[in-house]
PDB file of N, CA and C in Angstrom:
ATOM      1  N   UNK A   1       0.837  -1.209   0.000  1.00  0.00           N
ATOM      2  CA  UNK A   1       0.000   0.000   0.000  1.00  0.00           C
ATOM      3  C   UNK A   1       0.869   1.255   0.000  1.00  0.00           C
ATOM      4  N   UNK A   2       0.445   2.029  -0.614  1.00  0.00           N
ATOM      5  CA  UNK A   2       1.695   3.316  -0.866  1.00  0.00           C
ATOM      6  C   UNK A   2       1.074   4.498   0.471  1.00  0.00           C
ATOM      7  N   UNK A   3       2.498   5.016   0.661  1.00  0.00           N
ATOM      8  CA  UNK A   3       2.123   6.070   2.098  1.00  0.00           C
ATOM      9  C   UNK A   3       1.108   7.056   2.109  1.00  0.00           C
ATOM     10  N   UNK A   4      -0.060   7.303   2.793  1.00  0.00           N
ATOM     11  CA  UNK A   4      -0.929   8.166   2.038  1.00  0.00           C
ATOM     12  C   UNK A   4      -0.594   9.577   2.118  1.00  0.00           C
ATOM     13  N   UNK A   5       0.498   9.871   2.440  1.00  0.00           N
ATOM     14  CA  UNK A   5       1.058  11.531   2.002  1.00  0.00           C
ATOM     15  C   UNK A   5       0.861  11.198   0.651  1.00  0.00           C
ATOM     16  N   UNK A   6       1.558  10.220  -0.228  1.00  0.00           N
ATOM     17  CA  UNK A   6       1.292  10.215  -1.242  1.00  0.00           C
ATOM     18  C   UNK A   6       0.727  10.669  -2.237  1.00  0.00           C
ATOM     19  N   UNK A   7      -1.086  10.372  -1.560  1.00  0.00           N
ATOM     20  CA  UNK A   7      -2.047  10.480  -2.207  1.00  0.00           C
ATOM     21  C   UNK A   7      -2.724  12.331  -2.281  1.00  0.00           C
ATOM     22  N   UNK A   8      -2.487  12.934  -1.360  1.00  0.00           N
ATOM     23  CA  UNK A   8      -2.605  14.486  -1.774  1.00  0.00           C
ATOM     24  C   UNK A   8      -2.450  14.875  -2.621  1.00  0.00           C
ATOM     25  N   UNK A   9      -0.485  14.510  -2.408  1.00  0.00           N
ATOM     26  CA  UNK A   9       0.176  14.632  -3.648  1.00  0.00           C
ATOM     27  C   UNK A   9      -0.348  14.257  -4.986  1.00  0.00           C
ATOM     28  N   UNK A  10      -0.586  13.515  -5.369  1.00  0.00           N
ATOM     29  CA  UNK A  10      -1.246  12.785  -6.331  1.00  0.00           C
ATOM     30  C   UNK A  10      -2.833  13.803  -6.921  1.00  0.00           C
ATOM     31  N   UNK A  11      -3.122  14.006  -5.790  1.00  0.00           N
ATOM     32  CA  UNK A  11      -4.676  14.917  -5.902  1.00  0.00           C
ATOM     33  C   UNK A  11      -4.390  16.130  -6.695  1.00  0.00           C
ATOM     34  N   UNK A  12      -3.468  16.756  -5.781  1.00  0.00           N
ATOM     35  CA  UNK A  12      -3.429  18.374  -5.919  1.00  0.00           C
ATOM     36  C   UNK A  12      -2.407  18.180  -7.934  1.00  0.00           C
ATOM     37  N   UNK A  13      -1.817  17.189  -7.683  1.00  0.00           N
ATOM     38  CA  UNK A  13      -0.823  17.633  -9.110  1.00  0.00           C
ATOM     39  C   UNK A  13      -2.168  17.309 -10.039  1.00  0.00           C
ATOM     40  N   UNK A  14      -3.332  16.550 -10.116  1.00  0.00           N
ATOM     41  CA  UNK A  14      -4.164  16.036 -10.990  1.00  0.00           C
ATOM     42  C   UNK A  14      -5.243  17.613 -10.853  1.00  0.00           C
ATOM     43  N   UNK A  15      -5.162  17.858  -9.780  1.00  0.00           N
ATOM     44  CA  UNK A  15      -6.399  18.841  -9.999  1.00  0.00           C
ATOM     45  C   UNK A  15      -5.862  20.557 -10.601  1.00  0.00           C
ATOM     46  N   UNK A  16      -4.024  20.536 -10.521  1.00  0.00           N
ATOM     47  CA  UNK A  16      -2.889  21.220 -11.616  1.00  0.00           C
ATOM     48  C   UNK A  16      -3.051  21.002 -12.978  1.00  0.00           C
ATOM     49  N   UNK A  17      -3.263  19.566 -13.111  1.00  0.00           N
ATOM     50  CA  UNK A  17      -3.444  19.854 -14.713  1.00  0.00           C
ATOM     51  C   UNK A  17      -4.858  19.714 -15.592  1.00  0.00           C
ATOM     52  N   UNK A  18      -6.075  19.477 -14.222  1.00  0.00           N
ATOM     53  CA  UNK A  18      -7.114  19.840 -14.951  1.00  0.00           C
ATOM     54  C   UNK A  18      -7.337  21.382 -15.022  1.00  0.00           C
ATOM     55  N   UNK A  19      -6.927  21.906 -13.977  1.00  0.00           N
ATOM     56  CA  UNK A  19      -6.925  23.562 -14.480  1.00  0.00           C
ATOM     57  C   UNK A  19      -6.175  24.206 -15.356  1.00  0.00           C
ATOM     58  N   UNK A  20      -5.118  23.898 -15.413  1.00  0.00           N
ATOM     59  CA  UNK A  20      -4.244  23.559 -16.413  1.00  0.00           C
ATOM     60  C   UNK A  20      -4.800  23.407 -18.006  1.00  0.00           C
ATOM     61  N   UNK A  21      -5.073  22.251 -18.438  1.00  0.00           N
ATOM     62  CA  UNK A  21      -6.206  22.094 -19.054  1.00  0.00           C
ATOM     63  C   UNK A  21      -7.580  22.574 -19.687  1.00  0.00           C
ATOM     64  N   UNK A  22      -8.115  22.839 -18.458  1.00  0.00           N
ATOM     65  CA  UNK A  22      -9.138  24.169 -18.367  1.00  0.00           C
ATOM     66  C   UNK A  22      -8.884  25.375 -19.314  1.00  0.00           C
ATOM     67  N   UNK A  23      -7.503  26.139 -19.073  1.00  0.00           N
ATOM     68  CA  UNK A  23      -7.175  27.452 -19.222  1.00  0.00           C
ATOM     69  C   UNK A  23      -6.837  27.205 -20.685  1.00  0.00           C
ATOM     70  N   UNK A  24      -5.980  25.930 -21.228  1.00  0.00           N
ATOM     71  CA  UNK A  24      -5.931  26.060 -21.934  1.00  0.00           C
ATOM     72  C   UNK A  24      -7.117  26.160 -23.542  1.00  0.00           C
ATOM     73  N   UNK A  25      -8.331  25.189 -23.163  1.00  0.00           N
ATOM     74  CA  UNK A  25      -9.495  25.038 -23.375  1.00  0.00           C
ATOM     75  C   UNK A  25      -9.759  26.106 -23.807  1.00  0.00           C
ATOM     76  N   UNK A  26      -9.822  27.394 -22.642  1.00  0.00           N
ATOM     77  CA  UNK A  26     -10.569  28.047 -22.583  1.00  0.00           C
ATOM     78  C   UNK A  26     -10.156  29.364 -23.811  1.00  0.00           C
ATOM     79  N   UNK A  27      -8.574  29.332 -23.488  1.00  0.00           N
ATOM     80  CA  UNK A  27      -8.036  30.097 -24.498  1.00  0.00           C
ATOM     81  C   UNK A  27      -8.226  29.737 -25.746  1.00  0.00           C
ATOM     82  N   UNK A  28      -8.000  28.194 -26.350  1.00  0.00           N
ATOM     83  CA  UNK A  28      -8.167  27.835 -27.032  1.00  0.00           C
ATOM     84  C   UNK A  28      -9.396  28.296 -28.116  1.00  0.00           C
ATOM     85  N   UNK A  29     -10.784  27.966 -27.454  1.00  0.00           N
ATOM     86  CA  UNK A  29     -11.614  28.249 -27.961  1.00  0.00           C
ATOM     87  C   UNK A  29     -12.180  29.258 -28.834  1.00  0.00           C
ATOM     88  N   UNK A  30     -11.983  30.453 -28.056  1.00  0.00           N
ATOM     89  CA  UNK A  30     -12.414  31.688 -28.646  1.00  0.00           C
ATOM     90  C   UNK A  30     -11.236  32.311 -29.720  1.00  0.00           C
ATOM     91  N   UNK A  31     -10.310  31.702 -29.568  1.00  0.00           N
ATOM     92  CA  UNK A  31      -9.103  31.544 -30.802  1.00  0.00           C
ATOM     93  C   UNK A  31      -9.569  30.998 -32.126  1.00  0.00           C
ATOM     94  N   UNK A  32     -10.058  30.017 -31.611  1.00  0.00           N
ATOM     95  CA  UNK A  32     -10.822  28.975 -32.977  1.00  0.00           C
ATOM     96  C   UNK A  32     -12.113  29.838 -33.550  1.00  0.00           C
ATOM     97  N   UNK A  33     -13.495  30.458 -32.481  1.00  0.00           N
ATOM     98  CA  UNK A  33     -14.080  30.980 -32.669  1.00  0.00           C
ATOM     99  C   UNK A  33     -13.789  32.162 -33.569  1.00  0.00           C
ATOM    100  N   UNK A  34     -12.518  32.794 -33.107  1.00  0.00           N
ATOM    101  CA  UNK A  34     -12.731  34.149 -33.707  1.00  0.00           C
ATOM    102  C   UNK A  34     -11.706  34.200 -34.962  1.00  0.00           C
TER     103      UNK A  34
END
């Protein structure tokens, strides 16, 4: 079983690159749009 400090870790870097992600999306879009 892995140490659950671990697992934060694991959280917070995943919920980094859905915002991450997000921003890019978001920029993305109205780029394409316009």
């Amino acid at each position: 079983q892995p140490p659950p400090s671990r697992q934060p870790s694991n959280a917070s870097f995943t919920s980094i690159i859905t915002t991450s992600r997000k921003k890019v999306y978001t920029t993305k879009r109205p780029s394409k749009y316009s």
